[in-house]
Structures are given as structure tokens and as C-alpha cells.
PDB file of N, CA and C in Angstrom:
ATOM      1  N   UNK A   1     -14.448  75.693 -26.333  1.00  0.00           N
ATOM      2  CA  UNK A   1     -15.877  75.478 -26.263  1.00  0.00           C
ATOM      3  C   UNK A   1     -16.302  74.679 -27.490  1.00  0.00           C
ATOM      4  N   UNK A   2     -17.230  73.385 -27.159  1.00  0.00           N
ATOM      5  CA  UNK A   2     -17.164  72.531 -28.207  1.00  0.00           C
ATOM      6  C   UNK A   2     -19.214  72.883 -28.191  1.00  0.00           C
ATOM      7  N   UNK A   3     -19.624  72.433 -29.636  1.00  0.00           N
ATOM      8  CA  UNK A   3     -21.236  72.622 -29.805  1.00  0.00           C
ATOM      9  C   UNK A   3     -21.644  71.088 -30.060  1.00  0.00           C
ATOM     10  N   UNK A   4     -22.739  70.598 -29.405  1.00  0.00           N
ATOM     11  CA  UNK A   4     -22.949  69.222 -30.182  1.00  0.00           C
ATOM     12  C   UNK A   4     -23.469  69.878 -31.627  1.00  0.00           C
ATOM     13  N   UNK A   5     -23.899  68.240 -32.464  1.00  0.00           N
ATOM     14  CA  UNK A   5     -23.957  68.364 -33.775  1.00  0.00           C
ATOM     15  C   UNK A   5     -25.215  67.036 -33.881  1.00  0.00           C
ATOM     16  N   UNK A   6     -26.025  67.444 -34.188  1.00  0.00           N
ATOM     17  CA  UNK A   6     -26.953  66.186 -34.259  1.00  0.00           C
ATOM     18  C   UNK A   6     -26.885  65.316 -35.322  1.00  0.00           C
ATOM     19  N   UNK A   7     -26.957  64.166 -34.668  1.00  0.00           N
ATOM     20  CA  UNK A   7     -26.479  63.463 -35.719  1.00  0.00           C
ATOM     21  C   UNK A   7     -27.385  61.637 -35.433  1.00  0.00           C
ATOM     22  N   UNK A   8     -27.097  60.918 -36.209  1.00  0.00           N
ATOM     23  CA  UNK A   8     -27.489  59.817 -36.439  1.00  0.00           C
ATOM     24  C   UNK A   8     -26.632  58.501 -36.400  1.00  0.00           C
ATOM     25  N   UNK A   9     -26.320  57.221 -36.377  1.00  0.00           N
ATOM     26  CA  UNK A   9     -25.852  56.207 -36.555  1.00  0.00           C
ATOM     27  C   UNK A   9     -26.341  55.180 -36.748  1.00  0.00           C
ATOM     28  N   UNK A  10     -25.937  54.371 -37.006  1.00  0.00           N
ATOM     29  CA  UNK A  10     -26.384  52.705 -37.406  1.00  0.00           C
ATOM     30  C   UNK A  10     -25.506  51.631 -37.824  1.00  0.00           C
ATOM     31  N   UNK A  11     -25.357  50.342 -37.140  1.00  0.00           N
ATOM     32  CA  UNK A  11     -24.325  49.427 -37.600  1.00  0.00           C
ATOM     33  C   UNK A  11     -24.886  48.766 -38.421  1.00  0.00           C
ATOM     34  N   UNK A  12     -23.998  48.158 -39.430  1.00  0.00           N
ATOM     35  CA  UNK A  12     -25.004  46.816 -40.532  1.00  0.00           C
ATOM     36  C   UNK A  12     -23.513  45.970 -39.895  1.00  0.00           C
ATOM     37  N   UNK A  13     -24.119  44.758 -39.522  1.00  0.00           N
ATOM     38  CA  UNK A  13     -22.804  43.096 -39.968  1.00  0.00           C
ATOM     39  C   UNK A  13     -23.778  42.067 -40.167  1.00  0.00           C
ATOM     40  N   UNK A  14     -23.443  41.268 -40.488  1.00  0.00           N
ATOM     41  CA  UNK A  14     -23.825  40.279 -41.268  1.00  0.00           C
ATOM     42  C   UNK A  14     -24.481  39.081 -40.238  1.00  0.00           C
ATOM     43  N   UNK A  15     -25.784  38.507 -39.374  1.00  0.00           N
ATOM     44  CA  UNK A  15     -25.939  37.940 -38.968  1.00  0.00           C
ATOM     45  C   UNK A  15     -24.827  36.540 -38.179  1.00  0.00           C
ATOM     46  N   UNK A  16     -24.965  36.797 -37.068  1.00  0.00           N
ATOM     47  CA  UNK A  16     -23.998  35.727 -36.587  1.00  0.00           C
ATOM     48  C   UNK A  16     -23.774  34.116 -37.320  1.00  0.00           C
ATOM     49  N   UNK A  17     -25.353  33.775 -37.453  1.00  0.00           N
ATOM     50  CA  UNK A  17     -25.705  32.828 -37.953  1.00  0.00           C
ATOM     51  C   UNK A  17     -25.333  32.177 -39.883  1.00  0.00           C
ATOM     52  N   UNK A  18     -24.836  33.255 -39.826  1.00  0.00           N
ATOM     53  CA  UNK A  18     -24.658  33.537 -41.633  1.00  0.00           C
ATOM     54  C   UNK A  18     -23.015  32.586 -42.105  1.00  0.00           C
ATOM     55  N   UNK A  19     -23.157  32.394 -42.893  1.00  0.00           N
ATOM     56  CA  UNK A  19     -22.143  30.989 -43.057  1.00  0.00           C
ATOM     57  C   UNK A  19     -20.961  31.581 -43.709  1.00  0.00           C
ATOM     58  N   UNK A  20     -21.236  32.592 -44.430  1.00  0.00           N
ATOM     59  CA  UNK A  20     -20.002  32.891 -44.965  1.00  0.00           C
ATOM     60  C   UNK A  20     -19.853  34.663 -44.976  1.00  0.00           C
ATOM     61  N   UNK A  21     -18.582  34.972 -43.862  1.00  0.00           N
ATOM     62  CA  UNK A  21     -18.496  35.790 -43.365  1.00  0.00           C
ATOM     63  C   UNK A  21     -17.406  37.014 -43.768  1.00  0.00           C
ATOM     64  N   UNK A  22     -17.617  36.499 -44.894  1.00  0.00           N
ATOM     65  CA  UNK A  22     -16.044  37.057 -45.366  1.00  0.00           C
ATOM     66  C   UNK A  22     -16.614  38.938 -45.749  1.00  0.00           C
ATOM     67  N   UNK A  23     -15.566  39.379 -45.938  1.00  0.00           N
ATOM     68  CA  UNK A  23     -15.519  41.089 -46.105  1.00  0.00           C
ATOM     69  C   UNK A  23     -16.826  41.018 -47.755  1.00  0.00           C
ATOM     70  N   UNK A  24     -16.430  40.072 -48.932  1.00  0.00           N
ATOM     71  CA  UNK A  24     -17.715  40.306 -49.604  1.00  0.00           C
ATOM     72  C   UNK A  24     -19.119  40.376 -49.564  1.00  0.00           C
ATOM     73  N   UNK A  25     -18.987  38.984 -48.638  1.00  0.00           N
ATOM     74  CA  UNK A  25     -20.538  38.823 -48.242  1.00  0.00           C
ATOM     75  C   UNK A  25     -21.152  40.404 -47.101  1.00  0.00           C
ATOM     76  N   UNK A  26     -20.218  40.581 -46.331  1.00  0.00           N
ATOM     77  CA  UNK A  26     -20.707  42.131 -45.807  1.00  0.00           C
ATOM     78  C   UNK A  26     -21.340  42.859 -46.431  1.00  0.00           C
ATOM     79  N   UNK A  27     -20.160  43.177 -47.627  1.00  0.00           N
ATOM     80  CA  UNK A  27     -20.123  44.129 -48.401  1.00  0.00           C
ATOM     81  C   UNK A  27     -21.702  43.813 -49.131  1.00  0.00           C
ATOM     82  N   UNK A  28     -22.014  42.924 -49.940  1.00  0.00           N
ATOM     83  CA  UNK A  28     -23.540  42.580 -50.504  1.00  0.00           C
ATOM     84  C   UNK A  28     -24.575  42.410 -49.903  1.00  0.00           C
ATOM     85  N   UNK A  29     -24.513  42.365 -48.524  1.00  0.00           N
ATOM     86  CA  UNK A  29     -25.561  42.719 -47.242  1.00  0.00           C
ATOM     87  C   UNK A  29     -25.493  43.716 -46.891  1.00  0.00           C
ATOM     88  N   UNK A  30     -24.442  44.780 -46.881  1.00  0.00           N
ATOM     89  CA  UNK A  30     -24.831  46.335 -46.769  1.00  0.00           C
ATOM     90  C   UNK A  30     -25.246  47.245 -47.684  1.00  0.00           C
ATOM     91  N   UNK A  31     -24.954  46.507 -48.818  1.00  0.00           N
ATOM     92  CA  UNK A  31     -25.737  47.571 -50.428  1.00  0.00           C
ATOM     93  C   UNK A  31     -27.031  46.979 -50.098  1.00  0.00           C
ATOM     94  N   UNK A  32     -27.850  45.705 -49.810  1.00  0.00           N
ATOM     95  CA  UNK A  32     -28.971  45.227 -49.532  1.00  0.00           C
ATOM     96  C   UNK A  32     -29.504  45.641 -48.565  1.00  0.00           C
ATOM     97  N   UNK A  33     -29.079  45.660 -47.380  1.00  0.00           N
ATOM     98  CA  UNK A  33     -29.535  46.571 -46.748  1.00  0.00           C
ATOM     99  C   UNK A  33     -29.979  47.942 -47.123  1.00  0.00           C
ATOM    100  N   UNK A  34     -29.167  48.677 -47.034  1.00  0.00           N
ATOM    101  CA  UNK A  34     -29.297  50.261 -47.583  1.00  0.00           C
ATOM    102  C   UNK A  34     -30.647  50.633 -48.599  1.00  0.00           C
ATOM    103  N   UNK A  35     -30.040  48.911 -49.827  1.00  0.00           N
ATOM    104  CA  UNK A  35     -31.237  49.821 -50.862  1.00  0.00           C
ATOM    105  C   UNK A  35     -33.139  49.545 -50.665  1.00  0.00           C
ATOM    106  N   UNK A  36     -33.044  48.825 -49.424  1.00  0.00           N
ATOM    107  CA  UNK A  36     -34.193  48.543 -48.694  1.00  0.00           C
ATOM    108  C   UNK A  36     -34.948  49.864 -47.623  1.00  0.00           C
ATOM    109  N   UNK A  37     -34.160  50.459 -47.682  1.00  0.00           N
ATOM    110  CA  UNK A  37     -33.867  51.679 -46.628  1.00  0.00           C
ATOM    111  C   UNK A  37     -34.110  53.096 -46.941  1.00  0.00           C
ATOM    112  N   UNK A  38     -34.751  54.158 -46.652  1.00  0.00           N
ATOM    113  CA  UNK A  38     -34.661  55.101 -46.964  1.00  0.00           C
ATOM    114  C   UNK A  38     -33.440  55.406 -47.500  1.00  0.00           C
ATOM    115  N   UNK A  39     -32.608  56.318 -48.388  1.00  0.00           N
ATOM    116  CA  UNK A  39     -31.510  57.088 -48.903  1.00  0.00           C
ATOM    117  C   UNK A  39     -30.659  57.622 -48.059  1.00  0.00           C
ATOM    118  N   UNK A  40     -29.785  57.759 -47.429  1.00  0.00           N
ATOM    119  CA  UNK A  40     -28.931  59.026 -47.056  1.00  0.00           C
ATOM    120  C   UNK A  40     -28.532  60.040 -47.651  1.00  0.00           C
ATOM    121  N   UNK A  41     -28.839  61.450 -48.082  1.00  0.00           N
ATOM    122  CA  UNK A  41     -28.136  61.941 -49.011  1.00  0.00           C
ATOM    123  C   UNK A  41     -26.499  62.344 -48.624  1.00  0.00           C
ATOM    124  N   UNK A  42     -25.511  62.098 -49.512  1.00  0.00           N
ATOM    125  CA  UNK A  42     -24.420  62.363 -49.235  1.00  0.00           C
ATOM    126  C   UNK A  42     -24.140  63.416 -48.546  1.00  0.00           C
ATOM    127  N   UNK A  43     -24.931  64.942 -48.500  1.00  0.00           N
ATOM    128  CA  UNK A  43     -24.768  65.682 -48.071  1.00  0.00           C
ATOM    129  C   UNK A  43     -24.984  66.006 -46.420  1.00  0.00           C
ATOM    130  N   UNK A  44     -25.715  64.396 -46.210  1.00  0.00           N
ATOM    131  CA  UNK A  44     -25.694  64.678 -44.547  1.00  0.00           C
ATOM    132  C   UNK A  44     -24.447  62.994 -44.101  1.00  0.00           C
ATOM    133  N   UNK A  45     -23.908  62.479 -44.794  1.00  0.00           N
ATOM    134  CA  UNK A  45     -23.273  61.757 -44.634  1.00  0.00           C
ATOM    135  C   UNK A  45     -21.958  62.449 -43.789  1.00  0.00           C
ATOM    136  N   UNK A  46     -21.415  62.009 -42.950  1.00  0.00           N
ATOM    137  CA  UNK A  46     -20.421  62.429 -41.527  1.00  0.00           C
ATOM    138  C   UNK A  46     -19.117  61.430 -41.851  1.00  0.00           C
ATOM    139  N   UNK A  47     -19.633  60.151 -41.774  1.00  0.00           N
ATOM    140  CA  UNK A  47     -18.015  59.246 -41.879  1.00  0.00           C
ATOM    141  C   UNK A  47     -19.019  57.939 -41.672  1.00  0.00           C
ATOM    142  N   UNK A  48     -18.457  56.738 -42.662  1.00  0.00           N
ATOM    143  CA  UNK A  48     -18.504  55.559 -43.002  1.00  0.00           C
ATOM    144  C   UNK A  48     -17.279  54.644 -41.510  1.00  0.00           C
ATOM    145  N   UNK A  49     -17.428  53.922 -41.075  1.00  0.00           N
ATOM    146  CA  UNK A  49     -16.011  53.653 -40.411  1.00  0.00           C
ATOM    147  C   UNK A  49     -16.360  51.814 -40.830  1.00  0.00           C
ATOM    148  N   UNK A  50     -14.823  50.956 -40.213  1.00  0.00           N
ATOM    149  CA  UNK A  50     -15.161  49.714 -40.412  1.00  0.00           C
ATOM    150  C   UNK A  50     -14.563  48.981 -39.140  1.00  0.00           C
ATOM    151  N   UNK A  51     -15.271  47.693 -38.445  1.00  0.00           N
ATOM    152  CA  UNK A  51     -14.766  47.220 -37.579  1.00  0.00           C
ATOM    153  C   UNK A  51     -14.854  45.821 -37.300  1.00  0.00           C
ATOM    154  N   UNK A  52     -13.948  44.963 -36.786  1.00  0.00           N
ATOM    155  CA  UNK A  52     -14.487  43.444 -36.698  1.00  0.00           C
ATOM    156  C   UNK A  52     -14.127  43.458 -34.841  1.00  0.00           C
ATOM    157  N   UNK A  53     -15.095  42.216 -35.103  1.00  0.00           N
ATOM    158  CA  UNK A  53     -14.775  41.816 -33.292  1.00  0.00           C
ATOM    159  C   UNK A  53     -14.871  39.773 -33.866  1.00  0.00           C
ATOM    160  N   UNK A  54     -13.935  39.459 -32.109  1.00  0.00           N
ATOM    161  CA  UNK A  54     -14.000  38.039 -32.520  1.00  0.00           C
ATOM    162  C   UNK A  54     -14.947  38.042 -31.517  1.00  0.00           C
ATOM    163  N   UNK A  55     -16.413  36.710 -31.712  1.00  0.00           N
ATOM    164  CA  UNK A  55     -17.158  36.194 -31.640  1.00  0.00           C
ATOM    165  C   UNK A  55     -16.854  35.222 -30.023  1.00  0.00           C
ATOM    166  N   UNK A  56     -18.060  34.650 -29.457  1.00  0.00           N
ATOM    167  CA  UNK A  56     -17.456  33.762 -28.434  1.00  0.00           C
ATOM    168  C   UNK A  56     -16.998  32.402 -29.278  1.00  0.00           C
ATOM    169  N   UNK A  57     -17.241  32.359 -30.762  1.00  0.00           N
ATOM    170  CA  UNK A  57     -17.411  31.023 -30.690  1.00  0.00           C
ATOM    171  C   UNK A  57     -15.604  31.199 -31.892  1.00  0.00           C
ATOM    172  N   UNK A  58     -15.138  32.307 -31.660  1.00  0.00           N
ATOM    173  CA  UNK A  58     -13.577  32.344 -32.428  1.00  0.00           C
ATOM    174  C   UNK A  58     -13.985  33.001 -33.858  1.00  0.00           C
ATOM    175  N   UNK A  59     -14.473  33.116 -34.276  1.00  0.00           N
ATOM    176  CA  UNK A  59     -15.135  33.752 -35.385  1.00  0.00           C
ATOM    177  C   UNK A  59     -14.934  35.302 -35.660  1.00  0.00           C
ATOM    178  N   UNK A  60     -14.253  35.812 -36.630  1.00  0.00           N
ATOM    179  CA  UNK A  60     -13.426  37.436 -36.969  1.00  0.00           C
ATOM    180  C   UNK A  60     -15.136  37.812 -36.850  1.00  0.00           C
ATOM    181  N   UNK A  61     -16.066  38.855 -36.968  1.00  0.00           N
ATOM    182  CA  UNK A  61     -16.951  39.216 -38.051  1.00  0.00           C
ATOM    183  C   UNK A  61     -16.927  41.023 -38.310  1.00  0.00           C
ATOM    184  N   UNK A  62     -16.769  41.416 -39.110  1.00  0.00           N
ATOM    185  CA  UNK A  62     -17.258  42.865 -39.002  1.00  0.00           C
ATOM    186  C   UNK A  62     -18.203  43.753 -39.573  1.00  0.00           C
ATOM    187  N   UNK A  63     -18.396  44.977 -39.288  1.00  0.00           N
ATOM    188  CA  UNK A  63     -19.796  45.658 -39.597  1.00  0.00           C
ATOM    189  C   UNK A  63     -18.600  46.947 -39.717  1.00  0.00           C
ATOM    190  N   UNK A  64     -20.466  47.618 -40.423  1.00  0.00           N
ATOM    191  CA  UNK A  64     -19.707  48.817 -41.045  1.00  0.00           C
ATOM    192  C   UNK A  64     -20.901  49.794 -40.012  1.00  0.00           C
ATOM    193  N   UNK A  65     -20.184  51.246 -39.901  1.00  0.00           N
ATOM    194  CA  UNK A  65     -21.330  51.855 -38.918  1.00  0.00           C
ATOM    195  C   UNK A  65     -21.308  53.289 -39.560  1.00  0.00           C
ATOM    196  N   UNK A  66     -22.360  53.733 -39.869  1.00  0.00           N
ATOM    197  CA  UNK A  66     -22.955  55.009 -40.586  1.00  0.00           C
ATOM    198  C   UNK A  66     -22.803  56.116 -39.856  1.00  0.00           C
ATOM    199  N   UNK A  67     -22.695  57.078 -39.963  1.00  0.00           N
ATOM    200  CA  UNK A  67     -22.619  58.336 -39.325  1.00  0.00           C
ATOM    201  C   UNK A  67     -23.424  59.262 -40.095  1.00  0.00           C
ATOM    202  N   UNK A  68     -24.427  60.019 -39.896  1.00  0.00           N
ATOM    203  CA  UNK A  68     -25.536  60.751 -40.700  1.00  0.00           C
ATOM    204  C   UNK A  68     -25.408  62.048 -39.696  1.00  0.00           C
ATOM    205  N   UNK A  69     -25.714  63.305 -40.421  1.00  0.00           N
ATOM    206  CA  UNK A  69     -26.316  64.527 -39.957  1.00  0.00           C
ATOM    207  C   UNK A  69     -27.930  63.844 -39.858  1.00  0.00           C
ATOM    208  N   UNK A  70     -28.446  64.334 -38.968  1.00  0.00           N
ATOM    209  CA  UNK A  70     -30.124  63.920 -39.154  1.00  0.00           C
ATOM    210  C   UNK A  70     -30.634  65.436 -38.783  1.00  0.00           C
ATOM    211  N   UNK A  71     -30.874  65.790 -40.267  1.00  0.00           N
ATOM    212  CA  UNK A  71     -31.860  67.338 -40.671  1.00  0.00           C
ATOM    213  C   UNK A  71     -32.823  67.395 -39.733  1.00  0.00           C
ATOM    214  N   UNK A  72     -33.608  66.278 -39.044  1.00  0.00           N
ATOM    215  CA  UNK A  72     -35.003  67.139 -38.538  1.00  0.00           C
ATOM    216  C   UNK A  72     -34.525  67.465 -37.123  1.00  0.00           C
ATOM    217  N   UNK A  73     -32.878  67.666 -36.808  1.00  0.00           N
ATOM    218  CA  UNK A  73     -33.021  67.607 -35.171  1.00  0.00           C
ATOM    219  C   UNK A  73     -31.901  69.086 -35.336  1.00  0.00           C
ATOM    220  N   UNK A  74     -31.635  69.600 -37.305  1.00  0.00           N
ATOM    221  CA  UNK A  74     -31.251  70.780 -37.076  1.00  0.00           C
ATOM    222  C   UNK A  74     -31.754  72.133 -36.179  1.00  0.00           C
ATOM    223  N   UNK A  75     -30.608  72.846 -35.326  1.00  0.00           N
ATOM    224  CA  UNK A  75     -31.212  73.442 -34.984  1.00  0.00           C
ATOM    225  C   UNK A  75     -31.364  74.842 -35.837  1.00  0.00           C
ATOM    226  N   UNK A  76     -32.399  76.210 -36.105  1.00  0.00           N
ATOM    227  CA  UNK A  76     -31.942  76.870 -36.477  1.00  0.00           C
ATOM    228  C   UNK A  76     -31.608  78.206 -35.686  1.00  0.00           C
ATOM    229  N   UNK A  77     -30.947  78.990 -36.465  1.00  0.00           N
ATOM    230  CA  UNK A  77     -30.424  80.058 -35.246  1.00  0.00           C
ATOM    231  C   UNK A  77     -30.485  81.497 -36.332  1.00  0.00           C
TER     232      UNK A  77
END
């Protein structure tokens, strides 16, 4: 017997349109992102993961996708 777990997600990658696609430039568009953004506190943080896909036009790109507990959908018991 399994319980769900409420939870949250969100992908960041780097605009298709964006010229230079490399793993740094991600990386400095997802701290930019984020620090634009409400906080996550670590303590509802679940798992970080990382992924690329190729593009129609041949192009690697990848994003990173968040995994959050989201407190207001705790239930209590």
C-alpha cells in the first residue's frame, strides 16, 4: 500500500532561442531564475534531477526539474 505525497515541480532550460547552450549558461539561468523566485526551503526540497533532449533543429539542450514538498497541500492527521 503506497500514500501519495504532495508535492510540487518545475522545469528551468534555457530558451530555445538562446545562442549559447552549453551546461554553464543553464547553470547561470537557473541561479537567475530561482533568485527571482520565491525560496525553496531545503527542507521541502525532494530531488533536483537533470535532462537534455535533441531539438527539431539537432540541437542537445537541457533543463533541470525541481521536485518540492508543497506545505500548503500538507495533509494533517
Amino acid at each position: 500500500m503506497s500514500t501519495g505525497y504532495p508535492c510540487k515541480h518545475f522545469s528551468i532550460g534555457l530558451p530555445t532561442a538562446a545562442e549559447d547552450q552549453s551546461l554553464t549558461a543553464l547553470l547561470q539561468h537557473v541561479t537567475q531564475t530561482l533568485g527571482e523566485h520565491d525560496s525553496i526551503s531545503m527542507d521541502d526540497l525532494i530531488t533536483i534531477s537533470f535532462g537534455t533532449e535533441i531539438g527539431s533543429d539537432a540541437i542537445t539542450r537541457g533543463s533541470f526539474t525541481v521536485v518540492f514538498a508543497d506545505p500548503e497541500s500538507r495533509r494533517t492527521e
